[in-house]
Every structure is written in C-alpha cells, then in structure tokens.
PDB file of N, CA and C in Angstrom:
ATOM      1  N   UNK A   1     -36.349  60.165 -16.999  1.00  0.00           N
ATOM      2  CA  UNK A   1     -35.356  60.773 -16.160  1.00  0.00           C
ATOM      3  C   UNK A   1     -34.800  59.754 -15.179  1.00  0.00           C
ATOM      4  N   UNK A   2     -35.547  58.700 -14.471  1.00  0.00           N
ATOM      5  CA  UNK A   2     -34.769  57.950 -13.716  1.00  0.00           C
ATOM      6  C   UNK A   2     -35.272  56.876 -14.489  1.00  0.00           C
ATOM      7  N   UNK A   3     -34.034  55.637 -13.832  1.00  0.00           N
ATOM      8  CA  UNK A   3     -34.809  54.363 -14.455  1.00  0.00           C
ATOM      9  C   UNK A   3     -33.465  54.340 -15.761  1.00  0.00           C
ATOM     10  N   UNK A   4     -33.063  55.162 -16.021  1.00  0.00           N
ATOM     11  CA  UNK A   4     -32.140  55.710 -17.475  1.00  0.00           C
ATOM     12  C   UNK A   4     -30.696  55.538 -16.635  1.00  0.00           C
ATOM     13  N   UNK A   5     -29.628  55.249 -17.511  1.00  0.00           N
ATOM     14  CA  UNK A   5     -28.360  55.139 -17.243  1.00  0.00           C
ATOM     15  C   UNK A   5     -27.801  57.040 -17.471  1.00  0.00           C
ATOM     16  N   UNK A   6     -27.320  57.436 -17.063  1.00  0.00           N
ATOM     17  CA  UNK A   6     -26.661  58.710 -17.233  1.00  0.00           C
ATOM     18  C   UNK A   6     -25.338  58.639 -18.159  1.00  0.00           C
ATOM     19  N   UNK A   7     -24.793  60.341 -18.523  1.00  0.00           N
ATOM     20  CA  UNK A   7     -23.638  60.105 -19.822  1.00  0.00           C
ATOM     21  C   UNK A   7     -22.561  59.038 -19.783  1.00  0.00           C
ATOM     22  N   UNK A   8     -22.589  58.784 -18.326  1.00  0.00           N
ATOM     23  CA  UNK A   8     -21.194  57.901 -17.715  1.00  0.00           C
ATOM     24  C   UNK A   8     -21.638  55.664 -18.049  1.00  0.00           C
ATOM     25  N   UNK A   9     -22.811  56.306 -18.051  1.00  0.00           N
ATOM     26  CA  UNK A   9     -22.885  54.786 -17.733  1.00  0.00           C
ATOM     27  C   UNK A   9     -23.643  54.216 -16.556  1.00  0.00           C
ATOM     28  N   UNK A  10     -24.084  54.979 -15.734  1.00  0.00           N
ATOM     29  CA  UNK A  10     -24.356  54.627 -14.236  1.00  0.00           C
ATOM     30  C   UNK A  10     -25.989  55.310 -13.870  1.00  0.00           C
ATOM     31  N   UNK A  11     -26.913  54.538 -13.757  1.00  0.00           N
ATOM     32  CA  UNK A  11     -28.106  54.406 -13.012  1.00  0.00           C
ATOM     33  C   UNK A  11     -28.656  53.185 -12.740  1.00  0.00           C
ATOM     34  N   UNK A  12     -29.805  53.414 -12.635  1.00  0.00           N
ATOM     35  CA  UNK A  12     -30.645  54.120 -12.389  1.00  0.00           C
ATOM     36  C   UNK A  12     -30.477  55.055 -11.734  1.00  0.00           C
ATOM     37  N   UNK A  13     -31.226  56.561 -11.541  1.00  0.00           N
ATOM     38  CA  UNK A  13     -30.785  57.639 -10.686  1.00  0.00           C
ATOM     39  C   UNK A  13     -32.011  57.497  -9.681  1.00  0.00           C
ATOM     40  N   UNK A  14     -32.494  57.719  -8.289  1.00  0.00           N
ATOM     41  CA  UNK A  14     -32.730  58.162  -7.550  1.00  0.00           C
ATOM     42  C   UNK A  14     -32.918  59.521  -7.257  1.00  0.00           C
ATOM     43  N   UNK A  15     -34.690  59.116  -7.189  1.00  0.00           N
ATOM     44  CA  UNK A  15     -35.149  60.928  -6.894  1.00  0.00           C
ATOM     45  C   UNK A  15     -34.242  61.790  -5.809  1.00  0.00           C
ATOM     46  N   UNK A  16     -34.328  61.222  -4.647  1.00  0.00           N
ATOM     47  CA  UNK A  16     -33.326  62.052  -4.109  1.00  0.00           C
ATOM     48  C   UNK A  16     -31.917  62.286  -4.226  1.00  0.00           C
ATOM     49  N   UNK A  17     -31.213  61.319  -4.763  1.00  0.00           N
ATOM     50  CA  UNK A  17     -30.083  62.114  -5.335  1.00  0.00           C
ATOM     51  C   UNK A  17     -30.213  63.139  -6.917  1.00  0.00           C
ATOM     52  N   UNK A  18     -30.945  63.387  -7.182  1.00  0.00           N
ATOM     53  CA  UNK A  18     -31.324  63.871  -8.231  1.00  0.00           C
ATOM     54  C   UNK A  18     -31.784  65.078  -7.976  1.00  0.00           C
ATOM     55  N   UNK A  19     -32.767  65.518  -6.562  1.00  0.00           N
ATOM     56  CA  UNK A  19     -32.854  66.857  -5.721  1.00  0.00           C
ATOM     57  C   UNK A  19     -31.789  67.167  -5.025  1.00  0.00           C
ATOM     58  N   UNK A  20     -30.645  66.413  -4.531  1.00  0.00           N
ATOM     59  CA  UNK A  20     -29.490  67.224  -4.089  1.00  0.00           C
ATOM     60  C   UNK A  20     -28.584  67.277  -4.785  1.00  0.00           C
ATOM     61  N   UNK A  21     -28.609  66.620  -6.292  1.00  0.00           N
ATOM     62  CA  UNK A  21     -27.440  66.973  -7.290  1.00  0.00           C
ATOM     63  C   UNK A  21     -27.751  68.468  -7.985  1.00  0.00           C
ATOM     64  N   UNK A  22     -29.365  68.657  -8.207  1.00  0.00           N
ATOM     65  CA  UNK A  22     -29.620  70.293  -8.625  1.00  0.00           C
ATOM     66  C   UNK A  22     -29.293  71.122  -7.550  1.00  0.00           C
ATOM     67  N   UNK A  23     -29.233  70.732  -6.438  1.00  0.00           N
ATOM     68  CA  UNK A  23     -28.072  71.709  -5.348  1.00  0.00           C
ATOM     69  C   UNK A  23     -29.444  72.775  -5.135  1.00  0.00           C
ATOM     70  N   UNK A  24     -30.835  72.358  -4.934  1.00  0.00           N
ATOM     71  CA  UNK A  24     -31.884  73.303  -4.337  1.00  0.00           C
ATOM     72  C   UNK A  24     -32.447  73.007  -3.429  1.00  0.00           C
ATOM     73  N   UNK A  25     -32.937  73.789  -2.604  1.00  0.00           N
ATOM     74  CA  UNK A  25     -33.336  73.345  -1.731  1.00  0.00           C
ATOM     75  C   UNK A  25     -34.519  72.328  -1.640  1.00  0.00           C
ATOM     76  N   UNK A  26     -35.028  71.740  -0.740  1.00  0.00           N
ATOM     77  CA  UNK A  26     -36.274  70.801  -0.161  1.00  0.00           C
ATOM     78  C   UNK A  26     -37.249  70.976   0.502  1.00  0.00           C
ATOM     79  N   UNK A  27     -38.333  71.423  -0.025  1.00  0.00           N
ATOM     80  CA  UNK A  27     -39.736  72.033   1.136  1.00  0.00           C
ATOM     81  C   UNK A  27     -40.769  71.226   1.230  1.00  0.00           C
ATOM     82  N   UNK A  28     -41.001  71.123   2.446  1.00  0.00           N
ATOM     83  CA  UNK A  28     -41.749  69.951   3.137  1.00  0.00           C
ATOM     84  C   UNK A  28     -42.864  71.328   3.371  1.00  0.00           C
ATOM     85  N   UNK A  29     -44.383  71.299   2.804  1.00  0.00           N
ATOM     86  CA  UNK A  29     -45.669  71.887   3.151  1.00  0.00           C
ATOM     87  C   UNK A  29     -45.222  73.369   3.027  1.00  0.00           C
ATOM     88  N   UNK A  30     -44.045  73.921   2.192  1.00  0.00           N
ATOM     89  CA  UNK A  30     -44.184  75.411   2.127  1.00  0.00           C
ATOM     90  C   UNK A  30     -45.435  76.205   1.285  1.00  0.00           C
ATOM     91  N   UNK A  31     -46.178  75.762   1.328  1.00  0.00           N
ATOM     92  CA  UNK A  31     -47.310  76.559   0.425  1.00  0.00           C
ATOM     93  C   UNK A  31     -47.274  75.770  -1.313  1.00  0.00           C
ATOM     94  N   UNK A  32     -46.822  74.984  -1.316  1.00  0.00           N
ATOM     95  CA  UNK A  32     -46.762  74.571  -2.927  1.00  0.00           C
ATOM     96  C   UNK A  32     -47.822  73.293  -2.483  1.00  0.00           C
ATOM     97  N   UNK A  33     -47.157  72.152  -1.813  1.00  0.00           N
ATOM     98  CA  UNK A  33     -48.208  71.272  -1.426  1.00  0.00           C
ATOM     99  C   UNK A  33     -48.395  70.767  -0.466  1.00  0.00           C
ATOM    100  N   UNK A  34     -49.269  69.934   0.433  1.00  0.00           N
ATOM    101  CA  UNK A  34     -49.228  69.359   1.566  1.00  0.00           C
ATOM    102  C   UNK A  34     -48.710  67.911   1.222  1.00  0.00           C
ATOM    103  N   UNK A  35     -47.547  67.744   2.118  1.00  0.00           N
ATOM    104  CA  UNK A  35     -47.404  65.840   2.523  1.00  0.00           C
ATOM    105  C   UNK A  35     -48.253  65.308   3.008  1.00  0.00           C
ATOM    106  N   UNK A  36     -48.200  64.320   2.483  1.00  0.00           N
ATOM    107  CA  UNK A  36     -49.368  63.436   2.950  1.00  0.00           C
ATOM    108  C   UNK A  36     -49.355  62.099   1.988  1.00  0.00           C
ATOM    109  N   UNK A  37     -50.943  61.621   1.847  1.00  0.00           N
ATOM    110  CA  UNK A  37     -50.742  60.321   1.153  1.00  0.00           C
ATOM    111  C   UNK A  37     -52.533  61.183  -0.165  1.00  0.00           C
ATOM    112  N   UNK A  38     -51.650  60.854  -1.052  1.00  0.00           N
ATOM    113  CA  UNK A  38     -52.323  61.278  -2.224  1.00  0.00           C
ATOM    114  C   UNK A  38     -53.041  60.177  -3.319  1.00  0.00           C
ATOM    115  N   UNK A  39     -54.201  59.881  -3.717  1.00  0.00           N
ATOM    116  CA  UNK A  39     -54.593  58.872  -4.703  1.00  0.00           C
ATOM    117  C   UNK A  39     -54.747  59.313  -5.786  1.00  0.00           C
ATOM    118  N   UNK A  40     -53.998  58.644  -6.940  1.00  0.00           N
ATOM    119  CA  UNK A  40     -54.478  58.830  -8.294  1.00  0.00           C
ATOM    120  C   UNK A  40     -55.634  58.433  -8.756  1.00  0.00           C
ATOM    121  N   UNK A  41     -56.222  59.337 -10.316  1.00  0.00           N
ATOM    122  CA  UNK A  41     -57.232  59.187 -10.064  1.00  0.00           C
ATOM    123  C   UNK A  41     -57.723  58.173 -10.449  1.00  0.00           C
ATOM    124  N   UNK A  42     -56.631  56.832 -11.621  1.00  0.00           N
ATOM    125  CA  UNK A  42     -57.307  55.598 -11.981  1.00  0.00           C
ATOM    126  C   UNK A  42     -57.352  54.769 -10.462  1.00  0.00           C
ATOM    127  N   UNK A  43     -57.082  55.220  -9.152  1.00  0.00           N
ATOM    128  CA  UNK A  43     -57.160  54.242  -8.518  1.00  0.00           C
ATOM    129  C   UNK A  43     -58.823  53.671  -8.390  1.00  0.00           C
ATOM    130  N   UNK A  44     -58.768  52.034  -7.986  1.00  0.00           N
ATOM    131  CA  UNK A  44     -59.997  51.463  -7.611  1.00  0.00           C
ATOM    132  C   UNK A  44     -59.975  51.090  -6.096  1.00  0.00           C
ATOM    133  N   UNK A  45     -61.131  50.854  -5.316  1.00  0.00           N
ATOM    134  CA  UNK A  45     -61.163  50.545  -4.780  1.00  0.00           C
ATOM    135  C   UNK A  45     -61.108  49.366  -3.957  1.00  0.00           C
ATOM    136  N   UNK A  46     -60.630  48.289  -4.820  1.00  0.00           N
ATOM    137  CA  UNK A  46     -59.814  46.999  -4.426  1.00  0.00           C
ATOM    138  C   UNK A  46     -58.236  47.161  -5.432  1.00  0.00           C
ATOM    139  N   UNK A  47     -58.281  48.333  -5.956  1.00  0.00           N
ATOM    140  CA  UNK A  47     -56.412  48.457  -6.735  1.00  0.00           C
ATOM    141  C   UNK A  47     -56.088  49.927  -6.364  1.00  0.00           C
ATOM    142  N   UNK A  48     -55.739  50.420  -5.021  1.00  0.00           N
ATOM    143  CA  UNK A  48     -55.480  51.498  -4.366  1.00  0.00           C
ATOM    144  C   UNK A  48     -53.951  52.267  -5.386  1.00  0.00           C
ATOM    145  N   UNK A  49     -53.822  53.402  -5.736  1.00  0.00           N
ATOM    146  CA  UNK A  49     -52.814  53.766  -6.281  1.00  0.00           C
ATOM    147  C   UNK A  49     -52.481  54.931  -5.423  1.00  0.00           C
ATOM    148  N   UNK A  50     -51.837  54.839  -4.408  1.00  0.00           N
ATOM    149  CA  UNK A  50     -51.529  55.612  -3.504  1.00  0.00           C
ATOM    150  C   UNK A  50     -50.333  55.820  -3.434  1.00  0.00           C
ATOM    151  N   UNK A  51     -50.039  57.142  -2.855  1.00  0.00           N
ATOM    152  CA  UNK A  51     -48.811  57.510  -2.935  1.00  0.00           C
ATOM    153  C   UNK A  51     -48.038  58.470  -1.879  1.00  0.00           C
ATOM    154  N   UNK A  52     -47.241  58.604  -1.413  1.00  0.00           N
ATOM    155  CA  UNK A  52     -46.618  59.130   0.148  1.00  0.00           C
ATOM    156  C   UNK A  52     -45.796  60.393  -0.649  1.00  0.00           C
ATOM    157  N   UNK A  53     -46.181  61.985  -0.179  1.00  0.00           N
ATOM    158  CA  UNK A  53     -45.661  63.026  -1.242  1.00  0.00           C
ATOM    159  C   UNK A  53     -44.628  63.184   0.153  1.00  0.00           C
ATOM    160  N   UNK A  54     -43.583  63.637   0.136  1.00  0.00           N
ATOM    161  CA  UNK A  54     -42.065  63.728   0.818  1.00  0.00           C
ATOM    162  C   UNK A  54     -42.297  65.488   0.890  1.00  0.00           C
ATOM    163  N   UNK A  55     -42.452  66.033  -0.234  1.00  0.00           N
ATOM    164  CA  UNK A  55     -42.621  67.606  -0.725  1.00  0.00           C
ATOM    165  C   UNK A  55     -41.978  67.514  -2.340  1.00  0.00           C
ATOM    166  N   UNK A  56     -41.698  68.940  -2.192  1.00  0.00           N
ATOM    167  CA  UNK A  56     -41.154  69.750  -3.383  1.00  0.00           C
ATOM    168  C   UNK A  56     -39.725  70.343  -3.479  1.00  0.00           C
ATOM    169  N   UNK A  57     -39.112  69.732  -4.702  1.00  0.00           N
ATOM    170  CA  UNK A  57     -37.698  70.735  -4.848  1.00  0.00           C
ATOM    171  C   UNK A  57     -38.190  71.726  -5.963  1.00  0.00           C
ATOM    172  N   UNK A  58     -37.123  72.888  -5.771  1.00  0.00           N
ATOM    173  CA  UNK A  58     -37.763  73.607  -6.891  1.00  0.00           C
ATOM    174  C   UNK A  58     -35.836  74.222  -7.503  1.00  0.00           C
ATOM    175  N   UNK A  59     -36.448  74.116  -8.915  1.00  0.00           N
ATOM    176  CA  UNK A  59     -34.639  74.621  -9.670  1.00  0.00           C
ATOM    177  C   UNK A  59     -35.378  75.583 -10.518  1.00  0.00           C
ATOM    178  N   UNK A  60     -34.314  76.394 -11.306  1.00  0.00           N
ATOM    179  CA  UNK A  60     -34.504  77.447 -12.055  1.00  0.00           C
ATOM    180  C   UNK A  60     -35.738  77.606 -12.772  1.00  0.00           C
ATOM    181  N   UNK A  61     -36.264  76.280 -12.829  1.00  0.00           N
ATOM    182  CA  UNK A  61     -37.218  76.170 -14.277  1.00  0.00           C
ATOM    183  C   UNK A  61     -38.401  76.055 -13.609  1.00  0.00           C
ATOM    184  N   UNK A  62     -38.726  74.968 -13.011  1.00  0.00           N
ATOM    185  CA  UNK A  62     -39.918  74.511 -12.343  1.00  0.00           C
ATOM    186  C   UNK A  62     -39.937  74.100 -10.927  1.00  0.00           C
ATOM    187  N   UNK A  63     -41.542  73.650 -10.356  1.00  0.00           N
ATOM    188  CA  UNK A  63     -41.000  73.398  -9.082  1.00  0.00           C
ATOM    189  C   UNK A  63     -41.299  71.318  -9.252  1.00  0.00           C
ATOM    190  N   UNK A  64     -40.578  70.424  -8.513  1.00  0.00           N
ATOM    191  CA  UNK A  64     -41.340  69.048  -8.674  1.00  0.00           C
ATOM    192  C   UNK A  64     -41.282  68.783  -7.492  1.00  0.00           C
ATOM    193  N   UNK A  65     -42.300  67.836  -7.840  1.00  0.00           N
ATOM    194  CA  UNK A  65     -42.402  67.141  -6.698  1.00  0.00           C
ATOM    195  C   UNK A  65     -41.905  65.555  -6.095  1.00  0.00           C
ATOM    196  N   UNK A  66     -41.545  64.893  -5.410  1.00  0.00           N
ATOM    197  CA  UNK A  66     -41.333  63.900  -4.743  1.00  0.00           C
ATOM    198  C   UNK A  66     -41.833  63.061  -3.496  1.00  0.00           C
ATOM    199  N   UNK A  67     -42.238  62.107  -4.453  1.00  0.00           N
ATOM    200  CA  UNK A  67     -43.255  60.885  -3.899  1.00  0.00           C
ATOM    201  C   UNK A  67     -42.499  59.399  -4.234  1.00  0.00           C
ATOM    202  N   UNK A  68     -43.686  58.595  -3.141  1.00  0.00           N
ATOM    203  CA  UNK A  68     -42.956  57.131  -3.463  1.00  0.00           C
ATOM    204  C   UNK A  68     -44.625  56.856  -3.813  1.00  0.00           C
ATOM    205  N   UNK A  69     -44.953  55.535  -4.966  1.00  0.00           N
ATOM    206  CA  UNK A  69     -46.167  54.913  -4.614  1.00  0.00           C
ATOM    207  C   UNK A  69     -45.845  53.553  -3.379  1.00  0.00           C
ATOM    208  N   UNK A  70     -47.361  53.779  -2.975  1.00  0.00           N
ATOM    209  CA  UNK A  70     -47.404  52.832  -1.454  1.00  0.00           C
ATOM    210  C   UNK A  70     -47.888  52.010  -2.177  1.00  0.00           C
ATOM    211  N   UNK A  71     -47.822  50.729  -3.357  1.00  0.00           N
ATOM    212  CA  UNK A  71     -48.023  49.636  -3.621  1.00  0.00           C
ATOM    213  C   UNK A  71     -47.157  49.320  -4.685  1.00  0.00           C
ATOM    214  N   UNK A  72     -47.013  48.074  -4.760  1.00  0.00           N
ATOM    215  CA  UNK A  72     -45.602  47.301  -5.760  1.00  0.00           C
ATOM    216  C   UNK A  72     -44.201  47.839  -4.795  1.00  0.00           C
ATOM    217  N   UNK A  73     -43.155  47.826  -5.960  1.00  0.00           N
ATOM    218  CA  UNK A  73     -41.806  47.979  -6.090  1.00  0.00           C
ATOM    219  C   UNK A  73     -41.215  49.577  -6.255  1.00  0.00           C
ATOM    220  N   UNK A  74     -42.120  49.983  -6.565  1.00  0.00           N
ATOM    221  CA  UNK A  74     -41.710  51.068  -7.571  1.00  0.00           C
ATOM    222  C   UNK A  74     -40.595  51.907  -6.826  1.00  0.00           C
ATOM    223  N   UNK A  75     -39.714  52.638  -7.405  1.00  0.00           N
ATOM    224  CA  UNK A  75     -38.884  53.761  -6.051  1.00  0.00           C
ATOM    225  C   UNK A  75     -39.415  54.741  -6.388  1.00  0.00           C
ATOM    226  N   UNK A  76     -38.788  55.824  -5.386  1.00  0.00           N
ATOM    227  CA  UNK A  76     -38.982  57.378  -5.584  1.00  0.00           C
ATOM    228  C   UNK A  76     -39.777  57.714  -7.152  1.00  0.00           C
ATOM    229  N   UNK A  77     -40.359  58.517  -6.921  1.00  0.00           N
ATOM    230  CA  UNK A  77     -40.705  59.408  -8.335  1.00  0.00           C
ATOM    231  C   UNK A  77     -40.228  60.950  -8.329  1.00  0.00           C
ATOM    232  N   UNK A  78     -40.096  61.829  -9.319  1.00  0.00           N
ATOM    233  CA  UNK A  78     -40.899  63.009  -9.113  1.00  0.00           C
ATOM    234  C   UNK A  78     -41.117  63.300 -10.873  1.00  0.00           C
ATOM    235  N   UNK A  79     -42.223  64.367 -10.333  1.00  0.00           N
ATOM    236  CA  UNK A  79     -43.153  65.139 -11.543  1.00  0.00           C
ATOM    237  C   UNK A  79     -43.333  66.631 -11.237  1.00  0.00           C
ATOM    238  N   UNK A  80     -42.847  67.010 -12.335  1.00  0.00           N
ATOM    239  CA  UNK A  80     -43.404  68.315 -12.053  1.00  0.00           C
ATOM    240  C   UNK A  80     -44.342  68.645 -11.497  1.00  0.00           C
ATOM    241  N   UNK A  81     -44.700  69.620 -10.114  1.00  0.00           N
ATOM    242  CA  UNK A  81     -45.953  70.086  -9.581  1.00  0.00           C
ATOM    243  C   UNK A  81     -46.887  70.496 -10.676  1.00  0.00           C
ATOM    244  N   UNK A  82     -46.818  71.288 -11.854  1.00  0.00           N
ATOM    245  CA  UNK A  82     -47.913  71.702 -12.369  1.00  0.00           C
ATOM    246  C   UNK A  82     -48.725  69.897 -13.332  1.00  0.00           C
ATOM    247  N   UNK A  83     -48.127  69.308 -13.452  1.00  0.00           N
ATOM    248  CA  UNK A  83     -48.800  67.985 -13.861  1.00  0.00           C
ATOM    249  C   UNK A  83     -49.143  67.092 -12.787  1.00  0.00           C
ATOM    250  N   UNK A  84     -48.314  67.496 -11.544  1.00  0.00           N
ATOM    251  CA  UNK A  84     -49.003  66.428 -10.220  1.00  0.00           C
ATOM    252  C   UNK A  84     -50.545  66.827  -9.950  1.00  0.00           C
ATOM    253  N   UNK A  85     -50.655  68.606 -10.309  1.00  0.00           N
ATOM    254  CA  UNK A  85     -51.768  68.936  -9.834  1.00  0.00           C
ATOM    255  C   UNK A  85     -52.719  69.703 -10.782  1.00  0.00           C
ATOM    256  N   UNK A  86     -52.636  69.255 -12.025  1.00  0.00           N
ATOM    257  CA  UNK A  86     -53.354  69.564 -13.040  1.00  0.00           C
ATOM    258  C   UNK A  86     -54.844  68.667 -12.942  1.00  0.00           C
ATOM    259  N   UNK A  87     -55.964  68.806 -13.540  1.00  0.00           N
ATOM    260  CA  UNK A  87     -56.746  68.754 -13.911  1.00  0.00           C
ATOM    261  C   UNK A  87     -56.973  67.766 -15.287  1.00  0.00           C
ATOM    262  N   UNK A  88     -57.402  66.299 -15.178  1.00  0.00           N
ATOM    263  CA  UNK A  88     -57.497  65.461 -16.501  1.00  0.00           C
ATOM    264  C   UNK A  88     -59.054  65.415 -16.693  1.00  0.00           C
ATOM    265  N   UNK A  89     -58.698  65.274 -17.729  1.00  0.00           N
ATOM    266  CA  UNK A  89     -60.529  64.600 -18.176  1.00  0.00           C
ATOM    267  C   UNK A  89     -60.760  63.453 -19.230  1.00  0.00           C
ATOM    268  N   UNK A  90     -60.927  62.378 -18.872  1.00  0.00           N
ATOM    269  CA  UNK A  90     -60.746  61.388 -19.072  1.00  0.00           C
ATOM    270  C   UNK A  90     -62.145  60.765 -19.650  1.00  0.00           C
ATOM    271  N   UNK A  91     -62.946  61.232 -20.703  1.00  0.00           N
ATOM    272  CA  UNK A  91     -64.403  60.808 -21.044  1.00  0.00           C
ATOM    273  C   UNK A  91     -64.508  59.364 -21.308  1.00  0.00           C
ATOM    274  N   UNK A  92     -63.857  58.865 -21.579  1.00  0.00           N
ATOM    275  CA  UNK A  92     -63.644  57.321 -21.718  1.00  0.00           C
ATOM    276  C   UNK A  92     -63.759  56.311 -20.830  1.00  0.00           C
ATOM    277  N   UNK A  93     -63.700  57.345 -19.248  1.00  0.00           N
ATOM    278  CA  UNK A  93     -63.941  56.283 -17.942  1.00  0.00           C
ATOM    279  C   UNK A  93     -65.135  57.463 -17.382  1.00  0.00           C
ATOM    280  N   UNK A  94     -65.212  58.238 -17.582  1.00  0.00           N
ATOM    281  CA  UNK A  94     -66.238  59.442 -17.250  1.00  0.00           C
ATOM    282  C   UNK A  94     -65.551  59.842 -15.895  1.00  0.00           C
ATOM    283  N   UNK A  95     -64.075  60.185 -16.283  1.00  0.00           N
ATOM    284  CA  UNK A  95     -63.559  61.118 -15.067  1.00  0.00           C
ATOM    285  C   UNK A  95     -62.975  62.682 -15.690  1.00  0.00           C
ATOM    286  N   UNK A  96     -63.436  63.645 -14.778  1.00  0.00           N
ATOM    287  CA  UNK A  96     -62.807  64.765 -14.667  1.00  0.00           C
ATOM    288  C   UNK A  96     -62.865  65.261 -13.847  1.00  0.00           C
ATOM    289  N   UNK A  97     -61.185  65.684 -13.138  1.00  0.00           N
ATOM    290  CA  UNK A  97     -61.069  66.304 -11.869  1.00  0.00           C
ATOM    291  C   UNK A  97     -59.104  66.138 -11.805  1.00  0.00           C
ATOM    292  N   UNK A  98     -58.703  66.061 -10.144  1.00  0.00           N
ATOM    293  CA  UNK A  98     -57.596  66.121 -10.688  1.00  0.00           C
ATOM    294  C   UNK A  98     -56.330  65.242 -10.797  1.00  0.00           C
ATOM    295  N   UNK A  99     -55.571  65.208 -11.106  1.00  0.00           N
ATOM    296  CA  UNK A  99     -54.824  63.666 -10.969  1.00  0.00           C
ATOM    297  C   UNK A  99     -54.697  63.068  -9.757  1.00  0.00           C
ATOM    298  N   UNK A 100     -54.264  63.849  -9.013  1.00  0.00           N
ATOM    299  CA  UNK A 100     -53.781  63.122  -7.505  1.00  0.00           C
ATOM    300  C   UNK A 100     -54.873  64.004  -6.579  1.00  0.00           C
ATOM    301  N   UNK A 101     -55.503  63.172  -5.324  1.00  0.00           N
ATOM    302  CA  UNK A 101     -55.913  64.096  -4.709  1.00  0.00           C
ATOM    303  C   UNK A 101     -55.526  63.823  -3.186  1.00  0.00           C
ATOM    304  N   UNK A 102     -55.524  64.706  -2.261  1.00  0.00           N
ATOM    305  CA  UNK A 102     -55.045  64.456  -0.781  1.00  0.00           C
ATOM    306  C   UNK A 102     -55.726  63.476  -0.264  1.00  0.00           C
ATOM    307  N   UNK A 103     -55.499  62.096   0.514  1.00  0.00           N
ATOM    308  CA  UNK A 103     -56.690  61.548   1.445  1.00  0.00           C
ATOM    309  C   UNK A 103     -56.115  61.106   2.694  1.00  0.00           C
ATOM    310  N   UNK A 104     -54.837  61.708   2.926  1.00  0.00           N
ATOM    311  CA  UNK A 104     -54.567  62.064   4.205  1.00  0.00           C
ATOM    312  C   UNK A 104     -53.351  62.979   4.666  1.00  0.00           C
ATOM    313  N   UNK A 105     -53.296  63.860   5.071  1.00  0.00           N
ATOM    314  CA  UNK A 105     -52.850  64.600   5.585  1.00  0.00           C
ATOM    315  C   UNK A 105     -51.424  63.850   6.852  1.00  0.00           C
ATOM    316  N   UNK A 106     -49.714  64.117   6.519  1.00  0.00           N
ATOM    317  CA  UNK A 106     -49.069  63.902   7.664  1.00  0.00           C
ATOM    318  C   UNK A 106     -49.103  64.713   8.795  1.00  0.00           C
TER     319      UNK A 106
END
C-alpha cells in the first residue's frame, strides 16, 4: 500500500495522507488502542524494534492503525488493528504471544 506509485504515477503515499484521503476520522486512545511506544516481538535486546503508535483510523471495512518505527529510516506505517494485535506463534524461535506489545505508555 505505500512505498507503491498510485494509478497516476505518483508515490510513494504517506500514512497520513492516506488517513485523510479515506476522509475518516483519527482516534488517539479511543478504546481500540493506547499510544504509546510498542515492541515487536522479534525485537532483541541490543536490536530494539520499537515503534511510536500515533492511534487508529477506522473506514468502512476495518479499523488501522498508525505508527512510525523508532529505528532506521523507515516512514509512517499502518496495519490493520486486528494483525497489530493478534497473537503469533513462532516455534522456531520458541515465541508465542503477541506481535506488538505496550512498553510505554504517552
């Protein structure tokens, strides 16, 4: 979805223009998730995969969410809430639990 040129010719797109082009609104901690700074779960503890959640837009279909990661380059993201906050199990590193989890609260 971003990162991709659009029908015209023109991106990369930007998460946030991408939540005010679906024309919905923007909820910062309405009961879907808390902002804050969230770790994935391959992070290590000398390779931090952290990430700053902004909140949630939500359109007809689903609700997503919007984050930046706090290391490298990377820009904006978003993912659907039900895969930000799903449950992996990963027997191959002996993890199960859930992708991202809160480790600090804004």
């Amino acid at each position: 979805m971003f990162g991709q040129t659009d029908e015209s010719g023109q991106g990369p797109r930007h998460a946030f223009e991408y939540a005010w082009q679906i024309d919905e609104k923007f909820h910062c901690g309405l009961g879907y998730l808390e902002t804050g700074i969230y770790e994935h779960f391959k992070s290590k503890p000398d390779d931090k995969k952290q990430y700053e959640v902004f909140g949630v837009v939500q359109n007809e279909r689903e609700v997503l969410v919007i984050y930046r990661p706090l290391y490298g380059t990377r820009p904006m993201m978003i993912r659907p809430l039900s895969m930000f906050l799903e449950e992996v199990n990963k027997p191959d590193i002996g993890y199960k639990g859930p992708r991202f989890y809160l480790v600090s609260e804004n």
